[in-house]
Protein backbone atom coordinates (compact mmCIF):
# COMPACT_ATOMS: atom_id res chain seq x y z
CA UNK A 1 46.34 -19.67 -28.17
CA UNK A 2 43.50 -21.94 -26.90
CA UNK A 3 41.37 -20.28 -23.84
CA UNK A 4 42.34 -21.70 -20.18
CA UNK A 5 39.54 -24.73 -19.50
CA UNK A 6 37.44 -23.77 -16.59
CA UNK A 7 36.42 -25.79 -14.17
CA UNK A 8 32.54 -26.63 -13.29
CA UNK A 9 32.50 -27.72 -9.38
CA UNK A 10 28.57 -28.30 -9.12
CA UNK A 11 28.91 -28.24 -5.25
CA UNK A 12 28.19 -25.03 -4.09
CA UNK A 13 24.63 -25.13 -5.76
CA UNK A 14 23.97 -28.26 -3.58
CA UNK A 15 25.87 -26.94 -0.15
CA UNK A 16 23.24 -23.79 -0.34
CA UNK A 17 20.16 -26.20 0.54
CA UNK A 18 21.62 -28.10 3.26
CA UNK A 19 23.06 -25.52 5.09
CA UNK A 20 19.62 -25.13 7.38
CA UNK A 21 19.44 -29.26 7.47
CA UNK A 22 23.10 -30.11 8.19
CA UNK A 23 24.63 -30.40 11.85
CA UNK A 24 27.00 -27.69 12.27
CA UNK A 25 30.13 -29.89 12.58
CA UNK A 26 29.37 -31.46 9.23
CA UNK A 27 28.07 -28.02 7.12
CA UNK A 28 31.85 -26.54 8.54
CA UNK A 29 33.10 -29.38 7.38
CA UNK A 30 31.62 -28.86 3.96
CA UNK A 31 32.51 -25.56 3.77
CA UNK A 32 36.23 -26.11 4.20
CA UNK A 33 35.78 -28.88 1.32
CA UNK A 34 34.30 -25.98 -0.63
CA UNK A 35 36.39 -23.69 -0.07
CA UNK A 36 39.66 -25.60 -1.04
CA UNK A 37 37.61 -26.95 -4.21
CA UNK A 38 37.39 -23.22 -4.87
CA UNK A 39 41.50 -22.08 -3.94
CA UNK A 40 42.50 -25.00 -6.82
CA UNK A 41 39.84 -23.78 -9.39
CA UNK A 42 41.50 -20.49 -9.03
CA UNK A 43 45.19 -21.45 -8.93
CA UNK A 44 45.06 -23.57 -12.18
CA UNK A 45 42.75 -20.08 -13.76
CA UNK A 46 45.75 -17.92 -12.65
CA UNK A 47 48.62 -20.32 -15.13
CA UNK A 48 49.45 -18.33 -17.67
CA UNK A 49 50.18 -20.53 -20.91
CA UNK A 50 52.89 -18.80 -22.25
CA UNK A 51 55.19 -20.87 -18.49
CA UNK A 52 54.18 -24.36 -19.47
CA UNK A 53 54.64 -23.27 -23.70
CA UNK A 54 57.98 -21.95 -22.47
CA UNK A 55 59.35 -25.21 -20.85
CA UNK A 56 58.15 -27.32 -24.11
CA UNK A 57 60.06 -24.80 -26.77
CA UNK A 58 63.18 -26.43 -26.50
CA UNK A 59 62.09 -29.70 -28.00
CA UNK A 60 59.74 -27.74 -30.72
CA UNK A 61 56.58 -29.40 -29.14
CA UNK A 62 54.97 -26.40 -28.08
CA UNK A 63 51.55 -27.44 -29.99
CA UNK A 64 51.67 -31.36 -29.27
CA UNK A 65 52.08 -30.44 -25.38
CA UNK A 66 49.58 -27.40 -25.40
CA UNK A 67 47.19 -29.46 -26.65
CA UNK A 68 47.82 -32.56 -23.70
CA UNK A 69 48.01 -29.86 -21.18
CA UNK A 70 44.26 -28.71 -22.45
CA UNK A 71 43.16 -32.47 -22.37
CA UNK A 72 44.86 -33.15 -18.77
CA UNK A 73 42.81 -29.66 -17.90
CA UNK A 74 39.40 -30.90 -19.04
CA UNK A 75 39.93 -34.19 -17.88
CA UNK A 76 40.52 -32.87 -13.98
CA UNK A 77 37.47 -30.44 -14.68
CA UNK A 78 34.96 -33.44 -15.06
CA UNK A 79 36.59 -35.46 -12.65
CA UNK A 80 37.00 -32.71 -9.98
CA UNK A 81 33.08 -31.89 -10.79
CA UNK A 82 32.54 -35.90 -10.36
CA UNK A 83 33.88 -35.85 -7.21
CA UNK A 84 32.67 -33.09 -5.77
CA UNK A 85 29.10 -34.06 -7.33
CA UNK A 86 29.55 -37.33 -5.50
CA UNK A 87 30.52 -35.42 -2.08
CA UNK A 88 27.42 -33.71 -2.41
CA UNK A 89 25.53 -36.64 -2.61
CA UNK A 90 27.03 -38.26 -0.12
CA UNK A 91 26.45 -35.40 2.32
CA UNK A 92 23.14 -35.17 1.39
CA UNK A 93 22.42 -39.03 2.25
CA UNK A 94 24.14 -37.87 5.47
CA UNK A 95 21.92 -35.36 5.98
CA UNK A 96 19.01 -37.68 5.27
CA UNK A 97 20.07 -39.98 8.10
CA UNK A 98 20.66 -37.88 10.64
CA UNK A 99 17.66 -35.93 10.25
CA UNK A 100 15.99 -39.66 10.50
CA UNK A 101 17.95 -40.56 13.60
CA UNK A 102 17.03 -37.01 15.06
CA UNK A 103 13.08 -38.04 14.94
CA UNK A 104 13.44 -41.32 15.96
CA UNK A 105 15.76 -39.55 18.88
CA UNK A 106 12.14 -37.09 19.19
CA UNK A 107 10.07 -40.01 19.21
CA UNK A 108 11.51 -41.90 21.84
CA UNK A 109 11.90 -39.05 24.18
CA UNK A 110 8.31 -37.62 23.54
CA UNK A 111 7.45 -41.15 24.62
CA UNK A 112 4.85 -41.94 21.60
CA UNK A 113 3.42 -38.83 22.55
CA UNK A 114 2.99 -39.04 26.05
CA UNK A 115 5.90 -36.08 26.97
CA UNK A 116 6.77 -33.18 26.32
CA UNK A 117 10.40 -32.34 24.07
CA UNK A 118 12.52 -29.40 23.86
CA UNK A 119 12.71 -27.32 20.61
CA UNK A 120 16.89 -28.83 20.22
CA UNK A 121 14.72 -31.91 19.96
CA UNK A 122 12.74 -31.37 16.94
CA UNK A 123 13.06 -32.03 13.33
CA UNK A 124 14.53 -29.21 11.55
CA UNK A 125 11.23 -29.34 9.46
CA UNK A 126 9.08 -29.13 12.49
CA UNK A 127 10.98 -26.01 14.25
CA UNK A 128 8.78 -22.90 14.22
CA UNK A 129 9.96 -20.57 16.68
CA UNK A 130 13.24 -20.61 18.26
CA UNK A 131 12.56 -18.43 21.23
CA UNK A 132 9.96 -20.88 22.48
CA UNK A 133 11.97 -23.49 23.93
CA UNK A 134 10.16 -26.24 25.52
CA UNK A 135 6.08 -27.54 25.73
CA UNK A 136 6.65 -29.10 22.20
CA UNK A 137 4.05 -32.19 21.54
CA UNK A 138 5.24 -34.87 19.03
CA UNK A 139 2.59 -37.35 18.66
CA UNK A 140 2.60 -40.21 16.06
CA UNK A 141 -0.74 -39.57 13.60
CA UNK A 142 -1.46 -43.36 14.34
CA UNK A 143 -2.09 -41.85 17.93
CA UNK A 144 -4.67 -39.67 16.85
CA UNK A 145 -6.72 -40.61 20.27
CA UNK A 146 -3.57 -38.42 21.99
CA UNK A 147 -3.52 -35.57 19.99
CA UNK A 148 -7.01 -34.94 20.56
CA UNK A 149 -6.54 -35.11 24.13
CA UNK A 150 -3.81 -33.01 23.94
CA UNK A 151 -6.70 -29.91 23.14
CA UNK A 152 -7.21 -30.11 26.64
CA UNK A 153 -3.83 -30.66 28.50
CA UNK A 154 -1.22 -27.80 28.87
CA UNK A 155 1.84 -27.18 26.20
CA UNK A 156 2.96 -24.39 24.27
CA UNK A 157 -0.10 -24.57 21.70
CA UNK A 158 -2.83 -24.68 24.46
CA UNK A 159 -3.12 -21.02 24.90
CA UNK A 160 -3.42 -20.84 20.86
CA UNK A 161 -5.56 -23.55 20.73
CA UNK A 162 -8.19 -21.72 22.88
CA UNK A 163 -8.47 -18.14 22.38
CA UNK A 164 -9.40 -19.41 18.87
CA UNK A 165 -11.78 -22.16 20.52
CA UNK A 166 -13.37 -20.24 23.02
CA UNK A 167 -13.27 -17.36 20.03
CA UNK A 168 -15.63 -19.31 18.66
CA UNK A 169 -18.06 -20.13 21.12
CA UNK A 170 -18.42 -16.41 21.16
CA UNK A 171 -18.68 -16.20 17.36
CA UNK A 172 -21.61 -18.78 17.12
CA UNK A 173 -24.42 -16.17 19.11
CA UNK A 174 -23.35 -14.14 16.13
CA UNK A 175 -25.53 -16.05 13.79
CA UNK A 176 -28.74 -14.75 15.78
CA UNK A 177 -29.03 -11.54 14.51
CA UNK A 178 -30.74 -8.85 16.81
CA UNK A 179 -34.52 -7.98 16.74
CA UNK A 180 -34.55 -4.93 15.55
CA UNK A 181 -31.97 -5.23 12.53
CA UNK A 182 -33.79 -7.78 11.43
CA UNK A 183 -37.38 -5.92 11.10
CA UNK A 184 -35.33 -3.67 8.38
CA UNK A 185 -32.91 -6.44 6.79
CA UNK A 186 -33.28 -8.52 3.16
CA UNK A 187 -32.67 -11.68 2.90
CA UNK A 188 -29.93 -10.78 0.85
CA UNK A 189 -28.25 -8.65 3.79
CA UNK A 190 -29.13 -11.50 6.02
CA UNK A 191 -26.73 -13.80 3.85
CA UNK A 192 -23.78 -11.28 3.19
CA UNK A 193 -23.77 -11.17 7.47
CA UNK A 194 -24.12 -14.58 7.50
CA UNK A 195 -21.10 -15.40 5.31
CA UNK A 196 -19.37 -13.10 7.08
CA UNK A 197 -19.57 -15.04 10.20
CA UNK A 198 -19.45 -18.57 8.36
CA UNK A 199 -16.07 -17.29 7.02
CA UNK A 200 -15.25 -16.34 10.80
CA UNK A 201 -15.74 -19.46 12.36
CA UNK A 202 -14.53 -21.39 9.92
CA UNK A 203 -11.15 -19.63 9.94
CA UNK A 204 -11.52 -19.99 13.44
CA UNK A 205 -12.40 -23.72 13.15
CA UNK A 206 -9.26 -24.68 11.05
CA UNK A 207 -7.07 -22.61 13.17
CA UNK A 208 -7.70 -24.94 16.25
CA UNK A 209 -7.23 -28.05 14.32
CA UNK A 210 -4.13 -26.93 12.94
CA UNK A 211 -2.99 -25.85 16.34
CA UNK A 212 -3.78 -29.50 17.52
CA UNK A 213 -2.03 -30.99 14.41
CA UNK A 214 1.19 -28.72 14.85
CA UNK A 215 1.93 -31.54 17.58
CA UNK A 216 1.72 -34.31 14.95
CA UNK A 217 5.06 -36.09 14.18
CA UNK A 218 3.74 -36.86 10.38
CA UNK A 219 5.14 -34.19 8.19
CA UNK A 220 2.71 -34.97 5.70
CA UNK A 221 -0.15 -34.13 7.76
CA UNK A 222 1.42 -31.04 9.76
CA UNK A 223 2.20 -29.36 6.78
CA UNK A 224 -1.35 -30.34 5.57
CA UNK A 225 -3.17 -28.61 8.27
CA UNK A 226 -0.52 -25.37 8.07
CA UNK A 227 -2.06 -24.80 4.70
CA UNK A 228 -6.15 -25.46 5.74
CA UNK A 229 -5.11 -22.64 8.20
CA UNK A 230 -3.66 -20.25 6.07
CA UNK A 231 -6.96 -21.11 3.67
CA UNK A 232 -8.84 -20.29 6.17
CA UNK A 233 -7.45 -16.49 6.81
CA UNK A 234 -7.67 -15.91 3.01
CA UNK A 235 -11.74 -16.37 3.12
CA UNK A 236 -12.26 -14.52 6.21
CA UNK A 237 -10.48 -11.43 4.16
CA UNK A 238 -12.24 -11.69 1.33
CA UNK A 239 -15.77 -11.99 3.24
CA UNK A 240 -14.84 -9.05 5.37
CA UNK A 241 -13.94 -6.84 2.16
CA UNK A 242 -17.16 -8.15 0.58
CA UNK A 243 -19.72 -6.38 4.16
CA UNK A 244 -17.60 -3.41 3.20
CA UNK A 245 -18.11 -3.26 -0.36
CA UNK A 246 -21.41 -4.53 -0.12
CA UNK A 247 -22.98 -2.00 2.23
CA UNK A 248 -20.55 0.76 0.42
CA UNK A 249 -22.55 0.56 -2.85
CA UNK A 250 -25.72 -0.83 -1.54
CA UNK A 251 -27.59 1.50 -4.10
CA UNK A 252 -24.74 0.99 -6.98
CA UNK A 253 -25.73 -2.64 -7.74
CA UNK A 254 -23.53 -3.24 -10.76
CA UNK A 255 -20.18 -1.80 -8.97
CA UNK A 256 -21.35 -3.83 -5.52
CA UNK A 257 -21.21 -6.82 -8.01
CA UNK A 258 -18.42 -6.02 -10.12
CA UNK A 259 -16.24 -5.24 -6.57
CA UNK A 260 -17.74 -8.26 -5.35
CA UNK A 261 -16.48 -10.24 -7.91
CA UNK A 262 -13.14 -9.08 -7.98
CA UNK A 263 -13.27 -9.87 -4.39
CA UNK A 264 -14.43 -13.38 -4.57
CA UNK A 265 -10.97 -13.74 -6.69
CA UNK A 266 -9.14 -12.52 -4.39
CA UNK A 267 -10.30 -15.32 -1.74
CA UNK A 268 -9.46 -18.20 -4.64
CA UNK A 269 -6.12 -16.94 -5.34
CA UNK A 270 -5.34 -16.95 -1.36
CA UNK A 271 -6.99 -19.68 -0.58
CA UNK A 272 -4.99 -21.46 -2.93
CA UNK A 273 -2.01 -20.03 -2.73
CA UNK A 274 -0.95 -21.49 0.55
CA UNK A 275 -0.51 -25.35 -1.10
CA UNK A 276 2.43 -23.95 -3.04
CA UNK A 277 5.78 -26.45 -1.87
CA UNK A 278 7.21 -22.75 -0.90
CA UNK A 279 4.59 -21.03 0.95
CA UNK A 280 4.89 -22.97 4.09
CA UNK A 281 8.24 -22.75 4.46
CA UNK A 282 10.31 -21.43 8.05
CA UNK A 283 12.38 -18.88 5.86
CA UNK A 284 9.51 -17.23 3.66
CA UNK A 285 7.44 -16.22 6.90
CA UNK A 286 7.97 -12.80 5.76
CA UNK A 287 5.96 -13.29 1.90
CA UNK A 288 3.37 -15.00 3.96
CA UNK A 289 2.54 -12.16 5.71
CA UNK A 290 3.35 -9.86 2.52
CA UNK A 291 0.25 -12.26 0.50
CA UNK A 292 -2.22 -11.38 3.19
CA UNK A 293 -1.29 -7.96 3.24
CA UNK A 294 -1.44 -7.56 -0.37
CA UNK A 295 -4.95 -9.34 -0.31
CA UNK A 296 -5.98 -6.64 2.88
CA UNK A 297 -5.03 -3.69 0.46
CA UNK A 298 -7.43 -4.98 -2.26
CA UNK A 299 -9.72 -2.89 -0.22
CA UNK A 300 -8.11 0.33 -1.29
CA UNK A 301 -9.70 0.09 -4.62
CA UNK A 302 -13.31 0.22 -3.66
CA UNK A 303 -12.62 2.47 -0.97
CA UNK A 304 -10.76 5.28 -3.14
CA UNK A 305 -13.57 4.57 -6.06
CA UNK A 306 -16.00 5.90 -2.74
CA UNK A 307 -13.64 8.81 -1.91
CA UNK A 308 -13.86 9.73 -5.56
CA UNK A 309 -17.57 9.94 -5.67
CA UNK A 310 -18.52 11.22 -2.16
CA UNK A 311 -15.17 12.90 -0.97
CA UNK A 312 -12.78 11.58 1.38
CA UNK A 313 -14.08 13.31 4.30
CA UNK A 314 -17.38 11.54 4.28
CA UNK A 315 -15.86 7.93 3.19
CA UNK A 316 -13.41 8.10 6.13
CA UNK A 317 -16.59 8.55 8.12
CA UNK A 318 -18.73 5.70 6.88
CA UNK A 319 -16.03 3.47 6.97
CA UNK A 320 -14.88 4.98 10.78
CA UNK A 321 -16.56 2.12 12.44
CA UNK A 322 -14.13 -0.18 11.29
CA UNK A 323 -10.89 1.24 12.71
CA UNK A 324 -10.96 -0.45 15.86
CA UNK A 325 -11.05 -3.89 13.91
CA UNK A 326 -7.96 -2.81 11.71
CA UNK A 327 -6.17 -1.92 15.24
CA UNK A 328 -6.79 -5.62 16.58
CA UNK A 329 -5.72 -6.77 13.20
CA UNK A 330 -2.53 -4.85 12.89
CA UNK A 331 -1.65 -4.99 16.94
CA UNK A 332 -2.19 -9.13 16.58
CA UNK A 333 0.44 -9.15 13.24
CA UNK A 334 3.26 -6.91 15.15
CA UNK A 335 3.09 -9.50 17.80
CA UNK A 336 3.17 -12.29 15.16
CA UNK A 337 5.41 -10.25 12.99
CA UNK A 338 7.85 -9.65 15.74
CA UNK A 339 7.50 -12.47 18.04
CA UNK A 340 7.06 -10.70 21.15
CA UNK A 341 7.39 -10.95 23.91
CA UNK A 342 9.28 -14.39 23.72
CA UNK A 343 12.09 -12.66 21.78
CA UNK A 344 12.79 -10.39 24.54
CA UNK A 345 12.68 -13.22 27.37
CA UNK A 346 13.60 -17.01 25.28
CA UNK A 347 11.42 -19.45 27.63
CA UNK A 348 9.83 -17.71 29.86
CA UNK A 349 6.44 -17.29 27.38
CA UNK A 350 6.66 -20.93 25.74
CA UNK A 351 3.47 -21.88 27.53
CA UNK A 352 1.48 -18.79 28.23
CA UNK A 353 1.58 -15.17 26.96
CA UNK A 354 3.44 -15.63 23.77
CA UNK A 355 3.10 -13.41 20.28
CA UNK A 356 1.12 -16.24 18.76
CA UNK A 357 -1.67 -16.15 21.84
CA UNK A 358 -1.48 -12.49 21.36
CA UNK A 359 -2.26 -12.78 17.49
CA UNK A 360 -5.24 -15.01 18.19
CA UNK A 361 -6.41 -12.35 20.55
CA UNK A 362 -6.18 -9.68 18.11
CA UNK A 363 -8.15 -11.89 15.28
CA UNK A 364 -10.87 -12.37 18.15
CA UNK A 365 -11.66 -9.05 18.71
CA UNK A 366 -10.95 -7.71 15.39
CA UNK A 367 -13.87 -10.62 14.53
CA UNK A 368 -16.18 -8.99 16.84
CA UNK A 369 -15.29 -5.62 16.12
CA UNK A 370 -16.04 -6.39 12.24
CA UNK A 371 -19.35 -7.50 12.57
CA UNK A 372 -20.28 -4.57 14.99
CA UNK A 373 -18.88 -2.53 12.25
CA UNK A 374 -20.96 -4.35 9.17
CA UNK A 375 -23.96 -3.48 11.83
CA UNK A 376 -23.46 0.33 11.50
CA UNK A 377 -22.29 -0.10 7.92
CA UNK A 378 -26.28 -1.79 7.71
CA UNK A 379 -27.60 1.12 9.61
CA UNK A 380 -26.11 3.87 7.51
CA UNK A 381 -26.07 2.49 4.17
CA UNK A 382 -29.05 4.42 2.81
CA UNK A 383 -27.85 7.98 3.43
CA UNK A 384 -24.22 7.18 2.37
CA UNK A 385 -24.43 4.97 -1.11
CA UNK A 386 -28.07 6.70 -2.09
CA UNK A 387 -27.02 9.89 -2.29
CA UNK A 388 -24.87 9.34 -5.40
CA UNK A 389 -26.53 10.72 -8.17
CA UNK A 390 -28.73 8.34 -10.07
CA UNK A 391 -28.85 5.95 -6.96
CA UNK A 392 -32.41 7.51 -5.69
CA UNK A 393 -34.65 4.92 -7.66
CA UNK A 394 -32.17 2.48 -6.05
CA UNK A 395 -32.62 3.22 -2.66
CA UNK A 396 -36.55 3.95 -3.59
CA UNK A 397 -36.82 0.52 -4.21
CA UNK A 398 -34.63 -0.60 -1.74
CA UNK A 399 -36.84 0.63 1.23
CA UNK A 400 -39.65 -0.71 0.03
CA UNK A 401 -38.06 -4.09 -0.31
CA UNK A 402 -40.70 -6.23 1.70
CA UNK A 403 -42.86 -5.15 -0.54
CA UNK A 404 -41.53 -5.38 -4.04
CA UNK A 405 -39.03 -7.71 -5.86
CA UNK A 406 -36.57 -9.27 -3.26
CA UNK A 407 -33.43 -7.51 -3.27
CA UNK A 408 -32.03 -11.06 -3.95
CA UNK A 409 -34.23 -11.39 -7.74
CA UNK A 410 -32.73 -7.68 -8.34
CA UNK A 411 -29.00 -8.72 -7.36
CA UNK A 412 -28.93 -11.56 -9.42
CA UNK A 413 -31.34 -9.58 -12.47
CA UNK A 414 -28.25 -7.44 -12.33
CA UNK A 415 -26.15 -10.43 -12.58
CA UNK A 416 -28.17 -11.91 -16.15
CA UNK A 417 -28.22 -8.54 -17.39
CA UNK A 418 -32.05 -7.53 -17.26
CA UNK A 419 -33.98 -4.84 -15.48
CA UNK A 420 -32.92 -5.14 -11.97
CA UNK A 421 -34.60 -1.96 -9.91
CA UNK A 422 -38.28 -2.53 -11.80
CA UNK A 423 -40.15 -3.65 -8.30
CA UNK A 424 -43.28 -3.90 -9.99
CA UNK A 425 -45.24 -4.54 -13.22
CA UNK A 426 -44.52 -6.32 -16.72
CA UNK A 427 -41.28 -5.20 -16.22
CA UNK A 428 -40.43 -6.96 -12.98
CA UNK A 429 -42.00 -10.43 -13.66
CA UNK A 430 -39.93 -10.53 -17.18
CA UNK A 431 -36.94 -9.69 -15.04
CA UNK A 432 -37.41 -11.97 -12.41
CA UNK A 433 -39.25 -14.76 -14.46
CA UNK A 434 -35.56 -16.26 -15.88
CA UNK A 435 -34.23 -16.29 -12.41
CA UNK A 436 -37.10 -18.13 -10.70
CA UNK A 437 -37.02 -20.44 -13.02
CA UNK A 438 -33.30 -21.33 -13.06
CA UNK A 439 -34.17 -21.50 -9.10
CA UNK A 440 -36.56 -24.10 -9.58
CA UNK A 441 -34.61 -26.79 -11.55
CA UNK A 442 -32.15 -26.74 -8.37
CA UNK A 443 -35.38 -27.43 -6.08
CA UNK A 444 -37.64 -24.73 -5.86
CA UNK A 445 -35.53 -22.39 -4.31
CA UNK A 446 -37.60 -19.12 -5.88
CA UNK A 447 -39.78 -19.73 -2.76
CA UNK A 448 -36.88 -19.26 -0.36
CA UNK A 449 -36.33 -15.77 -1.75
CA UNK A 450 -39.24 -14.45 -0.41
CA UNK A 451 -38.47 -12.63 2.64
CA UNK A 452 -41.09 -14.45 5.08
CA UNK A 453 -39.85 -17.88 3.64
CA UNK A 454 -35.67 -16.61 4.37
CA UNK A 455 -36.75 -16.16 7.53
CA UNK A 456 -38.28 -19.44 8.32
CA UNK A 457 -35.90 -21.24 6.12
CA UNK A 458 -32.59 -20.18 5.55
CA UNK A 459 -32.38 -18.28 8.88
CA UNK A 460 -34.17 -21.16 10.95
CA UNK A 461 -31.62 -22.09 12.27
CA UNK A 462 -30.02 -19.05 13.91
CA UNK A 463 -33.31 -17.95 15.44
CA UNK A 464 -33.30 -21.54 17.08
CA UNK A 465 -29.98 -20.57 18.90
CA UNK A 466 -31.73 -17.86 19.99
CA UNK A 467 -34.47 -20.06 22.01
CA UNK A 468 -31.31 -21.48 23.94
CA UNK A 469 -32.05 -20.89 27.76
CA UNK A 470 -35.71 -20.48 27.40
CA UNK A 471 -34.90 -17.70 24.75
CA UNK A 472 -31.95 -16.36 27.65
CA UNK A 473 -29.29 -16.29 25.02
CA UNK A 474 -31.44 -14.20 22.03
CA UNK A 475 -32.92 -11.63 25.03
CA UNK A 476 -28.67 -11.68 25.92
CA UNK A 477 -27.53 -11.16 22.62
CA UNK A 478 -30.12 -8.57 21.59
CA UNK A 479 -28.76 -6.43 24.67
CA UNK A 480 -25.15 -7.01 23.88
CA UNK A 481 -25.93 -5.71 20.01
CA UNK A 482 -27.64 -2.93 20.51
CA UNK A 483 -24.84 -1.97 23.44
CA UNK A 484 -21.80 -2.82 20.79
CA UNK A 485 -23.63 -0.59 18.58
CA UNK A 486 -23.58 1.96 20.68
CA UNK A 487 -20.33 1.46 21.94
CA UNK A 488 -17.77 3.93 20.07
């Protein structure tokens, strides 16, 4: 006996991505369509052959009409799968047109930009947060004059837009390092602080222009600027891990570079992780956070490789100073995570006080808190990663590093494979010799290693922040470093 023909209704697969884009009159519409679609698939699987076969014995055509009953079968199968193919489509162009007639609907009442809208106004695509009901900008890119004003006029992204803005401001001071660390600091330490705080403003940086872009009306270019942000987190993780690891092996040159390394992949694969079509999207909030998690606990491995070789005790202790940074981290991303308080109380934080001014608060301070943190990290790195065995003709050579082969030669002697820790001699100049002279066909930057030359060169411009005020802001900032030094 042939097997029952089943039917293929190719509709449900296309229902499933328009329920979050179809009005809800329409989707329960849909549904019903579904559902019935559904009810006749299974009433013509529950006919048992043996009621139609009956009804054809008595002429002895049981075969000739088994066989047309199969064909009628198949024939409503691709029909019914036509149709409801064709249904789909047709919903979808529905879809299509009413989300077009719901921005032109947010255009108009935005005014080209010039009011505010309510969330029920926006674009599913543009809808963020549903318990932050009003202050929503929706400014035509053409108007880019408007959104730029819009930095400095009051909405539900100004309090975002400026803890990160005025975040900065208090970043930049950063990049004038204080007297007295620098009378003891390479040039090489010099630039592992200094990316550090590039990575900081920078994330900083793209966070306010995406915060001034989330009221752009162009998809194209809001989703553009969603991603620069999230690029911009991914680097500041990876250079914070890098201060840690960094100052953790400070004597173990090969693991600071091979951890280092490892680190530096992390930042690629989250920096590019973000243009993926799915990353961005309202529903997979959740894996966004997971990926910067998971790029956060990359740290584990370096710190358990520490625990191993100095005890747990002692690595919780070196790497104590860093707590209160992790709290401002974590407090920010339950606020974010959560979206409190605006969950609590829908519209009475959609201008000030919400979980996403609160997460830019946390980053702040957990900024701040970092860098005081790679400060004791610089202080203490001697008597934590020397006193490994076979790191003493490490740190030998490290505290005499004014005097011998810049720490920035060894890193990168370590890096070609030669003798990295020989300060002195034969032995040093056929080290370094390679290295100088691969810095010299990119314009004679062996001369820049040199520690008096990093400091009139590469760090020129930090001191000259310093001279701000009649030198105000470097006497300021020295006072304010040694006190956050001192501070826990």
């Amino acid at each position: 006996m042939p097997a029952l023909p089943q039917f293929d209704l190719d509709f449900a697969s296309v229902l499933e991505p328009l329920s979050t884009q179809l009005p809800t009159q329409a989707y329960a519409l849909a549904a019903k369509m579904q559902a019935r679609l559904e009810s006749i698939q299974e009433s013509v699987r529950s006919m048992a052959w043996r009621d139609a076969l009956q009804s054809a014995s008595e002429d002895g055509t049981n075969a000739t009409l088994a066989q047309r009953f199969e064909a009628k079968l198949s024939d409503l199968s691709t029909r019914s799968r036509s149709r409801a193919n064709s249904i789909a489509s047709r919903a979808g162009h529905a879809v299509h047109e009413a989300e077009e007639k719901l921005y032109q609907l947010a255009i108009e009442l935005a005014r080209n930009g010039q009011d505010l809208i309510h969330y029920e106004n926006l674009p599913a695509f543009f809808r963020n947060n549903e318990h932050i009901l009003s202050g929503y900008r929706f400014i035509p890119v053409e108007n880019w004059q408007a959104l730029v004003r819009s930095t400095f006029q009051i909405h539900n992204e100004t309090g975002n837009i400026h803890t990160h803005l005025w975040g900065l401001a208090a970043i930049v001071p950063l990049f004038w390092p204080s007297k007295g660390l620098d009378d003891q600091t390479t040039p090489m330490d010099r630039l592992v602080q200094t990316v550090y705080l590039f990575a900081a403003a920078k994330c900083l940086t793209l966070s306010v222009s995406w915060h001034v872009m989330a009221g752009c009306s162009d998809r194209k270019w809001f989703e553009r600027f969603a991603c620069v942000d999230y690029t911009g987190i991914a680097w500041l993780v990876a250079a914070s891990i890098w201060t840690t690891v960094y100052n953790c092996f400070y004597c173990q040159p090969n693991l600071a570079l091979f951890y280092s390394f490892t680190t530096l992949l992390v930042g690629f694969a989250g920096a590019i992780l973000p243009w993926a079509e799915w990353f961005n999207k309202r529903e997979n909030k959740t894996w966004r956070i997971a990926v910067f998690l998971t790029m956060c606990f990359t740290a584990l491995a370096p710190f358990s490789h520490a625990a191993f070789e100095h005890g747990l005790a002692k690595t919780l202790s070196f790497f104590s100073p860093i707590f209160p940074s992790l709290a401002f981290y974590v407090g920010g991303l339950v606020f974010y995570a959560t979206q409190f308080p605006e969950s609590w109380a829908p519209g009475r934080f959609d201008t000030w006080g919400h979980s996403h001014q609160l997460w830019h608060l946390g980053i702040v301070l957990a900024i701040v808190f970092h860098y005081r943190a790679a400060l004791v990290f610089h202080a203490n790195r001697f008597d934590f990663s020397c006193a490994v065995p076979g790191a003493e003709v490490a740190a030998g050579m490290a505290a005499k590093a004014a005097d011998s082969a810049p720490l920035l030669q060894r890193f990168f002697g370590v890096l070609a494979g030669l003798q990295p820790f020989s300060g002195t001699g034969k032995a040093a100049t056929i080290a370094t010799k390679p290295i100088d002279s691969i810095f010299a066909k990119v314009g004679g930057m062996e001369g820049i290693i040199g520690l008096a030359r990093a400091d009139n060169q590469i760090l020129q411009w930090r001191r000259l922040l310093g001279k701000i005020g009649n030198g105000a802001v470097g006497r300021g900032w020295d006072a304010l470093v040694d006190w956050a030094q001192n501070f826990w």
